[in-house]
Protein backbone atom coordinates (compact mmCIF):
# COMPACT_ATOMS: atom_id res chain seq x y z
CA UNK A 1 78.65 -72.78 86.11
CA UNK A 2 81.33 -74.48 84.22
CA UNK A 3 82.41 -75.40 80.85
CA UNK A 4 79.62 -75.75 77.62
CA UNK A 5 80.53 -76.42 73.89
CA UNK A 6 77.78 -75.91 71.83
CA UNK A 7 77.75 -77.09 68.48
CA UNK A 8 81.35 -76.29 68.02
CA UNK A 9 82.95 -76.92 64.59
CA UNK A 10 86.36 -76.15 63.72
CA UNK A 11 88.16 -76.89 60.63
CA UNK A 12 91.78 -76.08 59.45
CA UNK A 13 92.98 -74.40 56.55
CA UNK A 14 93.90 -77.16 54.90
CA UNK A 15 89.98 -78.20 55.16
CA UNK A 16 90.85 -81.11 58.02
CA UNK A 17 87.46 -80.91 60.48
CA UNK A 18 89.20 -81.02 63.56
CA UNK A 19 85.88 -80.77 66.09
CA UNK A 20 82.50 -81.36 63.78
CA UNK A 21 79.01 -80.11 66.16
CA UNK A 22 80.85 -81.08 69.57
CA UNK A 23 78.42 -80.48 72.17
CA UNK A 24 79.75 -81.13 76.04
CA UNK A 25 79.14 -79.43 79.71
CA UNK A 26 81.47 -79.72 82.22
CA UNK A 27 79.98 -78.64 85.62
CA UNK A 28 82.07 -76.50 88.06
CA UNK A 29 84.02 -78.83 90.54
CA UNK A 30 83.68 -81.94 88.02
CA UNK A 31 86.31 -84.10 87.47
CA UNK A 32 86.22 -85.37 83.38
CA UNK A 33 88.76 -87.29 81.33
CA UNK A 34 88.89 -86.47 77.17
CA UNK A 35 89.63 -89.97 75.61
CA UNK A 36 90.48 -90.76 72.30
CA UNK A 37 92.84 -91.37 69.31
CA UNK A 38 95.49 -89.51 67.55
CA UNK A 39 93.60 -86.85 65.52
CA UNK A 40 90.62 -87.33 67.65
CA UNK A 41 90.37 -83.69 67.80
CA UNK A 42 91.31 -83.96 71.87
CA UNK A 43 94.15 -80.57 71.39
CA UNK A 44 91.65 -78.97 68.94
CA UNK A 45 89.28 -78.75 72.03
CA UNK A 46 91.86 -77.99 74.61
CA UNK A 47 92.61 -74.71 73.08
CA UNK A 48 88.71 -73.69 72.86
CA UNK A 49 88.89 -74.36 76.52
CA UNK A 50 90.82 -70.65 77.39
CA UNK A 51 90.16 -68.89 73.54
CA UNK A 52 93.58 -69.71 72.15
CA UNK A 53 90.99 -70.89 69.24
CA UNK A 54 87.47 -69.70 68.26
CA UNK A 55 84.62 -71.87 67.02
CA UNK A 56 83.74 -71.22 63.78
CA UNK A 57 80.36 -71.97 64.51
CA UNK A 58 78.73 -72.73 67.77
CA UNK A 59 79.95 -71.10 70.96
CA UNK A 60 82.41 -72.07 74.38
CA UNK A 61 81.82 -70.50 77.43
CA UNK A 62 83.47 -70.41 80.79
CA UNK A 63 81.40 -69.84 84.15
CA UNK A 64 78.77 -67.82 81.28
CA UNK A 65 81.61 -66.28 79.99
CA UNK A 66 81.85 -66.27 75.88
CA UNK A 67 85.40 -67.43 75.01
CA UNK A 68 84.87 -65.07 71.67
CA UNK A 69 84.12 -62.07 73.06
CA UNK A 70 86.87 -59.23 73.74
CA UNK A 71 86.02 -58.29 76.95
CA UNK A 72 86.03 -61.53 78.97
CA UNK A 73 89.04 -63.43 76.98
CA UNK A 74 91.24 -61.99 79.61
CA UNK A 75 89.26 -63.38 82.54
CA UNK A 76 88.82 -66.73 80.37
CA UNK A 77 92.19 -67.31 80.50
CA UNK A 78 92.64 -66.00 84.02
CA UNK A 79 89.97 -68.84 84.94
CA UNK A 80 90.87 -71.70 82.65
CA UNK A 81 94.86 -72.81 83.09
CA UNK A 82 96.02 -75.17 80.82
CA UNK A 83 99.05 -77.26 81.14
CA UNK A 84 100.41 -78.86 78.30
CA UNK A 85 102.09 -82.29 77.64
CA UNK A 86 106.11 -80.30 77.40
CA UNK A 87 106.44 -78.49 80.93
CA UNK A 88 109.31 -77.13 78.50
CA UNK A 89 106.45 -75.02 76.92
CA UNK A 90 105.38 -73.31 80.35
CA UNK A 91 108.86 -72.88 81.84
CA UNK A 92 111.40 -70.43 80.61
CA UNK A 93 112.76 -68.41 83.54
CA UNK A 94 116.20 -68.92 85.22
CA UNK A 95 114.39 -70.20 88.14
CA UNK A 96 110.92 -71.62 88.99
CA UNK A 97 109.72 -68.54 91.35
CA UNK A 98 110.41 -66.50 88.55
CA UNK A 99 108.21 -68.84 86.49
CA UNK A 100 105.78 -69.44 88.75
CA UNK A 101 105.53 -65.45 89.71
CA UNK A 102 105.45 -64.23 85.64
CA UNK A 103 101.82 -64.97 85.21
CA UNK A 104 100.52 -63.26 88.66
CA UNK A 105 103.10 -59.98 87.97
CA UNK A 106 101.18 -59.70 84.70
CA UNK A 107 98.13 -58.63 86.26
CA UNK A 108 99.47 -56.33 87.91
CA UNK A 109 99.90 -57.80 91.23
CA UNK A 110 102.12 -56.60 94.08
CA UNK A 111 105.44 -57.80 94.71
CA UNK A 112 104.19 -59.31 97.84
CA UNK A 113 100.84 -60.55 96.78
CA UNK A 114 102.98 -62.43 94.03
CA UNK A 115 105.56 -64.03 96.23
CA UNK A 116 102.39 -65.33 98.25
CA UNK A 117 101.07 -66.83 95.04
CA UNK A 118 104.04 -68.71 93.99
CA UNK A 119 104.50 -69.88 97.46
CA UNK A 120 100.91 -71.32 98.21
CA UNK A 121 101.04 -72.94 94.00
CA UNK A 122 104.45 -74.47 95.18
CA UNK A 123 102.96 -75.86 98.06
CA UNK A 124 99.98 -76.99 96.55
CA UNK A 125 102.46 -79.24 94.29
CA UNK A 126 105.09 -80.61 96.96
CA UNK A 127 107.25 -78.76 95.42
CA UNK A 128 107.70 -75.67 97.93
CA UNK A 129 111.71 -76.46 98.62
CA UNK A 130 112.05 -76.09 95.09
CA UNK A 131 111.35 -72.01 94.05
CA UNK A 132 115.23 -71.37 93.54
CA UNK A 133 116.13 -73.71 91.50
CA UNK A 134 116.65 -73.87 87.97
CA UNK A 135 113.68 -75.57 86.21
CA UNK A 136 116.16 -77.43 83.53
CA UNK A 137 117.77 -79.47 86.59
CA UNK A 138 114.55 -80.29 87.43
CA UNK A 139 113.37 -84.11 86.65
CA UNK A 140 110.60 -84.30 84.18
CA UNK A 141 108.04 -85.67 86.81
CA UNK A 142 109.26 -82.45 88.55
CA UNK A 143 109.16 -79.92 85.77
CA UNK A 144 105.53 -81.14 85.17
CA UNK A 145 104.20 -79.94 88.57
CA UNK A 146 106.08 -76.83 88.47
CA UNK A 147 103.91 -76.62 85.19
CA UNK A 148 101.21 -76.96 86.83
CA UNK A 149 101.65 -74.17 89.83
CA UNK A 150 102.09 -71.71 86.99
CA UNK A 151 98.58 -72.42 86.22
CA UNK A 152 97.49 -72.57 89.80
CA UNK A 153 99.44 -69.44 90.98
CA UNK A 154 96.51 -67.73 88.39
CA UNK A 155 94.03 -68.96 91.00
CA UNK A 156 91.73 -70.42 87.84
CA UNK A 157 88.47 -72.15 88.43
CA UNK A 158 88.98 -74.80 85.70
CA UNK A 159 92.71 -77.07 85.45
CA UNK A 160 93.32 -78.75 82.09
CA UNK A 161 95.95 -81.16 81.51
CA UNK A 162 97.13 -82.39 78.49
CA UNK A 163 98.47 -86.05 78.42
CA UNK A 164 99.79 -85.25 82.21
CA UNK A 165 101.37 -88.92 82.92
CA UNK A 166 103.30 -89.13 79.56
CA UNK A 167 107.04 -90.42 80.06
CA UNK A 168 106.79 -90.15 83.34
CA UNK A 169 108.33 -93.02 85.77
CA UNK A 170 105.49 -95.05 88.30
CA UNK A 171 106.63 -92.54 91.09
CA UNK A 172 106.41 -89.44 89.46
CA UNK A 173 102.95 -90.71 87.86
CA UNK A 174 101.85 -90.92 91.41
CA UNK A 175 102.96 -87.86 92.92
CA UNK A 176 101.53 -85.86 90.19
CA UNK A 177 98.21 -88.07 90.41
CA UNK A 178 98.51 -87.31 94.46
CA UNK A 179 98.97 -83.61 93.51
CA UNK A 180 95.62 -83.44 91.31
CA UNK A 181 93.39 -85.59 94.11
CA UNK A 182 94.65 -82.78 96.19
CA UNK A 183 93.04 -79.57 94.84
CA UNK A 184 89.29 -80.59 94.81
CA UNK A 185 88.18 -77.25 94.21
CA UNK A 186 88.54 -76.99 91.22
CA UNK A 187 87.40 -78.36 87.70
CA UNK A 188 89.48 -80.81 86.10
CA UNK A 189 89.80 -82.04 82.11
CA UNK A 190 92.11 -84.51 81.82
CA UNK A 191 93.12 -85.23 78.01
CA UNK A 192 94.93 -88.54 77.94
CA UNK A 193 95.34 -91.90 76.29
CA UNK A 194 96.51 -93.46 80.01
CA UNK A 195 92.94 -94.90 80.69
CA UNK A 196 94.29 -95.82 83.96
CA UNK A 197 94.73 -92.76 85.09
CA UNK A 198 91.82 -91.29 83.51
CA UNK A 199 89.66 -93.92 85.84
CA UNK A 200 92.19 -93.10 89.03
CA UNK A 201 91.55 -89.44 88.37
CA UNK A 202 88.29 -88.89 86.87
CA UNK A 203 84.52 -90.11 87.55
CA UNK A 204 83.08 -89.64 84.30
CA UNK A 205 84.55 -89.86 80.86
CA UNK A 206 84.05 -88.56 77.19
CA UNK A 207 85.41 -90.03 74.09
CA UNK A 208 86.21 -87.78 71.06
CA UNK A 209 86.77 -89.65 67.63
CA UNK A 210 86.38 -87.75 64.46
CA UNK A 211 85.96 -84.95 66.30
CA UNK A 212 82.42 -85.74 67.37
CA UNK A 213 81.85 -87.32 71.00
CA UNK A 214 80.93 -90.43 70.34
CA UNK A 215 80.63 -91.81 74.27
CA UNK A 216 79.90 -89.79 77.50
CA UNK A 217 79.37 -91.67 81.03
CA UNK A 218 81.23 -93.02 84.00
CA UNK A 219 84.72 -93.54 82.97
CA UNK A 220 84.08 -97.08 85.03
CA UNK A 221 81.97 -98.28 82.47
CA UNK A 222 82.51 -96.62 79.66
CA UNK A 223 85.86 -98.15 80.09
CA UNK A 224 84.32 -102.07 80.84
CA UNK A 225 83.93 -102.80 77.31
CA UNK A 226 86.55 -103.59 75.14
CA UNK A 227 84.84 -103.54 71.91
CA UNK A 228 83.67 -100.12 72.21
CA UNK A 229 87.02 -99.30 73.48
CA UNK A 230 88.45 -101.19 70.23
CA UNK A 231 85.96 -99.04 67.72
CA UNK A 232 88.07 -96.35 68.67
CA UNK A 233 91.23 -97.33 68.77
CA UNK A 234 91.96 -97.52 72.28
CA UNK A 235 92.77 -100.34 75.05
CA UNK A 236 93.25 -100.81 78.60
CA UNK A 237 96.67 -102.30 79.27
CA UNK A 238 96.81 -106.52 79.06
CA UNK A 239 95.62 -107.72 82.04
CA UNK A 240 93.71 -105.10 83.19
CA UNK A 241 89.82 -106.03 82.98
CA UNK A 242 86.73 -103.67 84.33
CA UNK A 243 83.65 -106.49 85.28
């Protein structure tokens, strides 16, 4: 079933409207980049994604599942993984199996069950030679998809990634983007400003500005036109041109 916003609004305490009546569907096994500009609103919605926030009006649900209501936040954030821009955020264990293994053991899993997990999410990131080693001598292309098989050892049915290509060199950009080609069964939001990799990664696109969506459509053409790029404050890089 996938992801649906409906109406949501969420403001602050400080009275900033940080999402204002964003409606958006996502359906299971799509593939959709979040554009837009600083204080767009882009994080505000990330967190609504799994119910680290709650709408204050309107309503998110997962696969049917109402991110507000106590007995399915659990499986919400079983089913929605979220990896954020600092893999320094996600990984705190002397070494990545123990990382990989901590969210698994907290359901409850079996010692064995959870060794398989962190094996197969290792895998799934080219990173399998890699589960006893310390994260921090990791590199930060590195780090980031070890951030990402904590999420995917949770077996979820949704993957979002916030800014996932930021300061990373052009080879760790493209393992990572390699990584995320890799695992088409699942759903994918990718929040970034790197509209190259949102059109690499991503068939259709939505733009968030003032916490309203203010485009929705194929990323290829929503990205073709450089004034309505401009109105909200983003660019392609110079020299890049969609006909």
């Amino acid at each position: 079933m996938g992801l649906a916003l409906q109406g949501v609004r969420y403001a602050y305490p400080d009275g900033r409207v940080a999402l204002d009546g964003v409606d958006l569907e996502v359906a299971t096994g799509e593939r959709v980049a979040v554009l837009g500009p600083n204080g767009a609103g882009k994080t505000t919605l990330v967190l609504h994604l799994n119910g680290v926030l709650a709408p204050q009006t309107g309503r998110v649900l997962v696969d049917g599942l109402d991110t507000t209501a106590k007995s399915d936040v659990r499986e919400v954030r079983r089913r929605v993984g979220i990896v954020f821009q600092d893999p320094d955020d996600q990984l705190f264990c002397p070494t990545v199996r123990q990382d990989v293994g901590f969210g698994p053991a907290n359901l409850g899993l079996g010692a064995d069950e959870v060794e398989a997990r962190v094996l197969e999410a290792l895998d799934a990131v080219g990173m399998a030679g890699a589960a006893d080693r310390a994260p921090h001598h990791l590199s930060l292309g590195e780090r980031r998809r070890v951030a990402v098989a904590t999420v995917l050892a949770m077996r979820p049915t949704t993957l979002v990634l916030d800014e996932p290509s930021a300061n990373l060199d052009p080879a760790a950009r493209g393992e990572l983007a390699a990584v995320l080609r890799g695992l088409p069964e699942l759903t994918l939001v990718v929040v970034t400003h790197d509209l190259p990799y949102a059109l690499e990664l991503c068939p259709r696109s939505v733009v968030l500005d003032a916490g309203r969506v203010v485009d929705d459509g194929a990323t290829v053409d929503v990205l073709a036109d450089p004034e309505r790029l401009a109105a909200h404050r983003l660019a392609l890089p110079p020299g890049l041109r969609l006909a």
